[in-house]
C-alpha atoms as a PDB file:
ATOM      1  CA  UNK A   1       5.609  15.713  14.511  1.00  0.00           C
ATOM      2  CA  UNK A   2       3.716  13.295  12.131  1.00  0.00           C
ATOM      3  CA  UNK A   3       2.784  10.192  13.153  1.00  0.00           C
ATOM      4  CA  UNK A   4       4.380   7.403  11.198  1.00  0.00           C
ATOM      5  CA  UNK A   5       1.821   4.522   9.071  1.00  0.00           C
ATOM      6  CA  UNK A   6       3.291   1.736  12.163  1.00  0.00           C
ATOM      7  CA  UNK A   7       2.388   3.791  15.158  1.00  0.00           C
ATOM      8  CA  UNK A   8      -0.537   5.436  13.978  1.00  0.00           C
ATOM      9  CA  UNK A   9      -2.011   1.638  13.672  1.00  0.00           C
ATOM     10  CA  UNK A  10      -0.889   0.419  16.501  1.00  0.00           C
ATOM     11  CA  UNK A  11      -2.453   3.182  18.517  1.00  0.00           C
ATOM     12  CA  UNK A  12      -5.916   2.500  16.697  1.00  0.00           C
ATOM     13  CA  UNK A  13      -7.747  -0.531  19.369  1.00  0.00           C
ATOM     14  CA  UNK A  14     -10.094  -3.464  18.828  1.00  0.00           C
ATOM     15  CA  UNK A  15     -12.620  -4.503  16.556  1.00  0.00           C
ATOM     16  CA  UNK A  16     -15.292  -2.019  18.283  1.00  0.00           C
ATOM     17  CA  UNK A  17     -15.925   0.979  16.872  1.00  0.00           C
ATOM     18  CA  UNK A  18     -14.170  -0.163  13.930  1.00  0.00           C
ATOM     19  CA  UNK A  19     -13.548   2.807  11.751  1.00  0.00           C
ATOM     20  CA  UNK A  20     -12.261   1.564   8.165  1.00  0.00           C
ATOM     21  CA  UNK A  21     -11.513   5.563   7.601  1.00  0.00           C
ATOM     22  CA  UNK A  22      -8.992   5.533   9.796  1.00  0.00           C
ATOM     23  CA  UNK A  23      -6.640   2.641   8.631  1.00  0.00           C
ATOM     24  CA  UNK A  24      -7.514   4.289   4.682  1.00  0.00           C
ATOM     25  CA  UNK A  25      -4.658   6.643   4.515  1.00  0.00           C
ATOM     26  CA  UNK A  26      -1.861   4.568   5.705  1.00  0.00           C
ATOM     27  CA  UNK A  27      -2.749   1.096   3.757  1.00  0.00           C
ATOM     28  CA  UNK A  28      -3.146   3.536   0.863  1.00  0.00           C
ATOM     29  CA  UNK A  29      -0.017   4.740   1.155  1.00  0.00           C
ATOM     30  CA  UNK A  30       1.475   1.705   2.523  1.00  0.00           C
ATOM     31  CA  UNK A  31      -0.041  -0.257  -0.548  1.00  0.00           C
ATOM     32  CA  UNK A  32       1.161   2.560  -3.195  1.00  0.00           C
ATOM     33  CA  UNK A  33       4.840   2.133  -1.878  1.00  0.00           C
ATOM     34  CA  UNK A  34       5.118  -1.591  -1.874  1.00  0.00           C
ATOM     35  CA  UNK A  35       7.906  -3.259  -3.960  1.00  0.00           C
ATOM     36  CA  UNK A  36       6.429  -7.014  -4.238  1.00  0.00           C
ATOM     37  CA  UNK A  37       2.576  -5.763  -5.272  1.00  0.00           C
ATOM     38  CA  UNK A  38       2.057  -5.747  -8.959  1.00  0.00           C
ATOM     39  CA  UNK A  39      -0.489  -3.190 -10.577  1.00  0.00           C
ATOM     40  CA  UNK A  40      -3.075  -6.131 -10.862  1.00  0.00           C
ATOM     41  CA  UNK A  41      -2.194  -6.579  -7.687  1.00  0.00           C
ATOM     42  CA  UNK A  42      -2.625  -2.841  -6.343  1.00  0.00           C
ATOM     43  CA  UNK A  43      -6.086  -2.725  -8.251  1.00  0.00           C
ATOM     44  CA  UNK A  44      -7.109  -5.835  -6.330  1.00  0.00           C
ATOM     45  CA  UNK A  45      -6.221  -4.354  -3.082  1.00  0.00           C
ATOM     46  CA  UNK A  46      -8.094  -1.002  -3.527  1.00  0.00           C
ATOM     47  CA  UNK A  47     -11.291  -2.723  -4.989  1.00  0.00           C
ATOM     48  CA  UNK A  48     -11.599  -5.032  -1.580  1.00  0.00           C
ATOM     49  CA  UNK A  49     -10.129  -2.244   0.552  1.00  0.00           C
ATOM     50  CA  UNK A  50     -13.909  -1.672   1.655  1.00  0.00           C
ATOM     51  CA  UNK A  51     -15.197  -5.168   2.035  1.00  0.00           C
ATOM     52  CA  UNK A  52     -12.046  -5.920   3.963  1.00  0.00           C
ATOM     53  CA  UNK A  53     -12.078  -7.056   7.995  1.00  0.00           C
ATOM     54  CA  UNK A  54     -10.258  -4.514  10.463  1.00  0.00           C
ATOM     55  CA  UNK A  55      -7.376  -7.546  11.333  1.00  0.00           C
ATOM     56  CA  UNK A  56      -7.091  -7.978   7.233  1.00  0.00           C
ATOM     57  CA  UNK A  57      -6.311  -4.237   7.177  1.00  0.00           C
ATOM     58  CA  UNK A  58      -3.650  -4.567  10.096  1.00  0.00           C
ATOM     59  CA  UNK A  59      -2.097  -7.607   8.971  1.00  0.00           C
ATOM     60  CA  UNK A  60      -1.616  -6.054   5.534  1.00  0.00           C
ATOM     61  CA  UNK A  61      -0.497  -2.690   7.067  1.00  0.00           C
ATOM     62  CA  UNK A  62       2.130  -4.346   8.855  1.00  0.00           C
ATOM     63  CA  UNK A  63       3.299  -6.691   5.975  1.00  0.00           C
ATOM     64  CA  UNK A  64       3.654  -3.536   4.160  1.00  0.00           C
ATOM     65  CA  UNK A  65       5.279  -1.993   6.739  1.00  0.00           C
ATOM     66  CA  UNK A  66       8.130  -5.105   7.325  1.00  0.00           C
ATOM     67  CA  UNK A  67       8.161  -5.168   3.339  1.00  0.00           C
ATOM     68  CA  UNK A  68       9.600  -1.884   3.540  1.00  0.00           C
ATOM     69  CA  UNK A  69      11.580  -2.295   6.242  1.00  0.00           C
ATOM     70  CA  UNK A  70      13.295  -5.246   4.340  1.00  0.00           C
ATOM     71  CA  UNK A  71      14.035  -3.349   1.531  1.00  0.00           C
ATOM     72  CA  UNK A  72      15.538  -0.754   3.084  1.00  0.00           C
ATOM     73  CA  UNK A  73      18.028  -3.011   5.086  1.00  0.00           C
ATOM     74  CA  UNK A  74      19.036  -4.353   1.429  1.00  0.00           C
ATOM     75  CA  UNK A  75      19.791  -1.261  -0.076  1.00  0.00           C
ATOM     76  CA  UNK A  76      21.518  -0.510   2.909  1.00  0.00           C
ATOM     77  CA  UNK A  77      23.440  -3.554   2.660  1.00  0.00           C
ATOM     78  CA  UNK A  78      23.926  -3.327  -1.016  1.00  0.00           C
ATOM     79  CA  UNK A  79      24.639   0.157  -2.008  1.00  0.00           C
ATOM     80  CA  UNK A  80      26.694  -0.466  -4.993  1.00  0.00           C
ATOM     81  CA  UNK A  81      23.475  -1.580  -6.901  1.00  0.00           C
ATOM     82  CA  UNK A  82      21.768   1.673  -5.740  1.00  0.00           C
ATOM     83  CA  UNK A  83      20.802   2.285  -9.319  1.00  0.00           C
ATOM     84  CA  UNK A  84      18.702  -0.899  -9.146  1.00  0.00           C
ATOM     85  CA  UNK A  85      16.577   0.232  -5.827  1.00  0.00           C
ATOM     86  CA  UNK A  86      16.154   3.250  -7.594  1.00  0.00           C
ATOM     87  CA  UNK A  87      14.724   1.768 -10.994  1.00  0.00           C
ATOM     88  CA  UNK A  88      12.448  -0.469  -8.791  1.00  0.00           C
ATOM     89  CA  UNK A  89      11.211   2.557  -6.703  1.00  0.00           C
ATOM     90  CA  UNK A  90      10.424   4.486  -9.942  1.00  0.00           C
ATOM     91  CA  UNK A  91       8.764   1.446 -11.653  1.00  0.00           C
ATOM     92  CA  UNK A  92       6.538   0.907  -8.110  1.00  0.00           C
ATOM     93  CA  UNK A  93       5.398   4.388  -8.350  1.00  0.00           C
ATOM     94  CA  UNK A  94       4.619   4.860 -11.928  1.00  0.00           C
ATOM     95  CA  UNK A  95       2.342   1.062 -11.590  1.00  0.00           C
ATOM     96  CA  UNK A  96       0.734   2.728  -8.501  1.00  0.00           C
ATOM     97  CA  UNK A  97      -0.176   5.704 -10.379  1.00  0.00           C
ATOM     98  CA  UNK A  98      -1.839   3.532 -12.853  1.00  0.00           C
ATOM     99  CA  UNK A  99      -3.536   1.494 -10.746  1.00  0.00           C
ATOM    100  CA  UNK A 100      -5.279   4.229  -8.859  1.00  0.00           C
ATOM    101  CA  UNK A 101      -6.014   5.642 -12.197  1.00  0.00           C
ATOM    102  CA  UNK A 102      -7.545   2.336 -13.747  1.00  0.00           C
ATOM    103  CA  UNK A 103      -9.269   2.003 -10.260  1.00  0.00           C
ATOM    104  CA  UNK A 104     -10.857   5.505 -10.529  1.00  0.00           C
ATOM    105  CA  UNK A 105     -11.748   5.220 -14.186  1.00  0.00           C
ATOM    106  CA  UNK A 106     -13.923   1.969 -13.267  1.00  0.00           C
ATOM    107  CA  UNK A 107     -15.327   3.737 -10.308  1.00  0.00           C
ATOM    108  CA  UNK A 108     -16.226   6.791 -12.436  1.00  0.00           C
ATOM    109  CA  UNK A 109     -17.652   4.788 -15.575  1.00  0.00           C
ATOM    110  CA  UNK A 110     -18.596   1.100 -14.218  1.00  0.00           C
ATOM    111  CA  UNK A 111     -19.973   0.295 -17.985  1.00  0.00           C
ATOM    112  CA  UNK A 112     -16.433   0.842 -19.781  1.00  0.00           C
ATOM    113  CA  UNK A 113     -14.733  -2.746 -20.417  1.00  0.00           C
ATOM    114  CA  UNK A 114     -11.248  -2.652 -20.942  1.00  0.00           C
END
C-alpha cells in the first residue's frame, strides 16, 4: 500500500541526518497540487526548495497538506458548484506544469532572460 505525502513525513525524525531527498517528492507533489499557490508562486518554491531548512519543508508539507484537506471538505460541502472545483483543479495543474517548465528552462539555460 503506498504511503500517503502526511504519513510518509511524519514518519521521517529530527533535524539529524537531515535528508532534503526525502521530503522532495511529497512537497513536489504537495506544491504542484496546491489551490492558493500561484505559478510565480510555484517557481519561487522550487528555486528555494534546496536552500530551504528541514522544519520549513514540514511546515510547508503540512500547510499543503491542510490546504487540501480544506478544499476537499468544500467541495464536499458544496457540490452543486462542482464545475467550479473542477475549473480550479484544471487551472492549478496547467500553472504547475508551467512552472516546472519555466523552472527547468532556467536551470537548463541560466543566461536566457525572459
Amino acid at each position: 500500500m503506498k504511503k500517503s505525502n502526511e504519513q510518509k513525513v511524519s514518519n521521517q525524525k529530527s533535524n539529524q541526518g537531515f535528508d532534503r531527498e526525502f521530503y522532495r517528492e511529497p512537497f513536489m507533489d504537495l506544491l504542484g497540487k496546491s489551490i492558493s499557490s500561484n505559478e510565480a508562486e510555484k517557481s519561487e518554491f522550487i528555486e528555494s526548495f534546496a536552500h530551504l531548512e528541514q522544519a520549513r519543508i514540514v511546515e510547508l508539507i503540512n500547510l499543503f497538506i491542510e490546504e487540501q484537506k480544506k478544499f476537499a471538505a468544500l467541495r464536499d460541502k458544496h457540490r452543486h458548484v462542482g464545475f467550479f472545483f473542477d475549473w480550479l483543479k484544471t487551472k492549478t495543474k496547467k500553472e504547475w506544469e508551467e512552472a516546472t517548465r519555466h523552472y527547468l528552462e532556467q536551470k537548463n539555460n541560466p543566461s536566457k532572460i525572459n
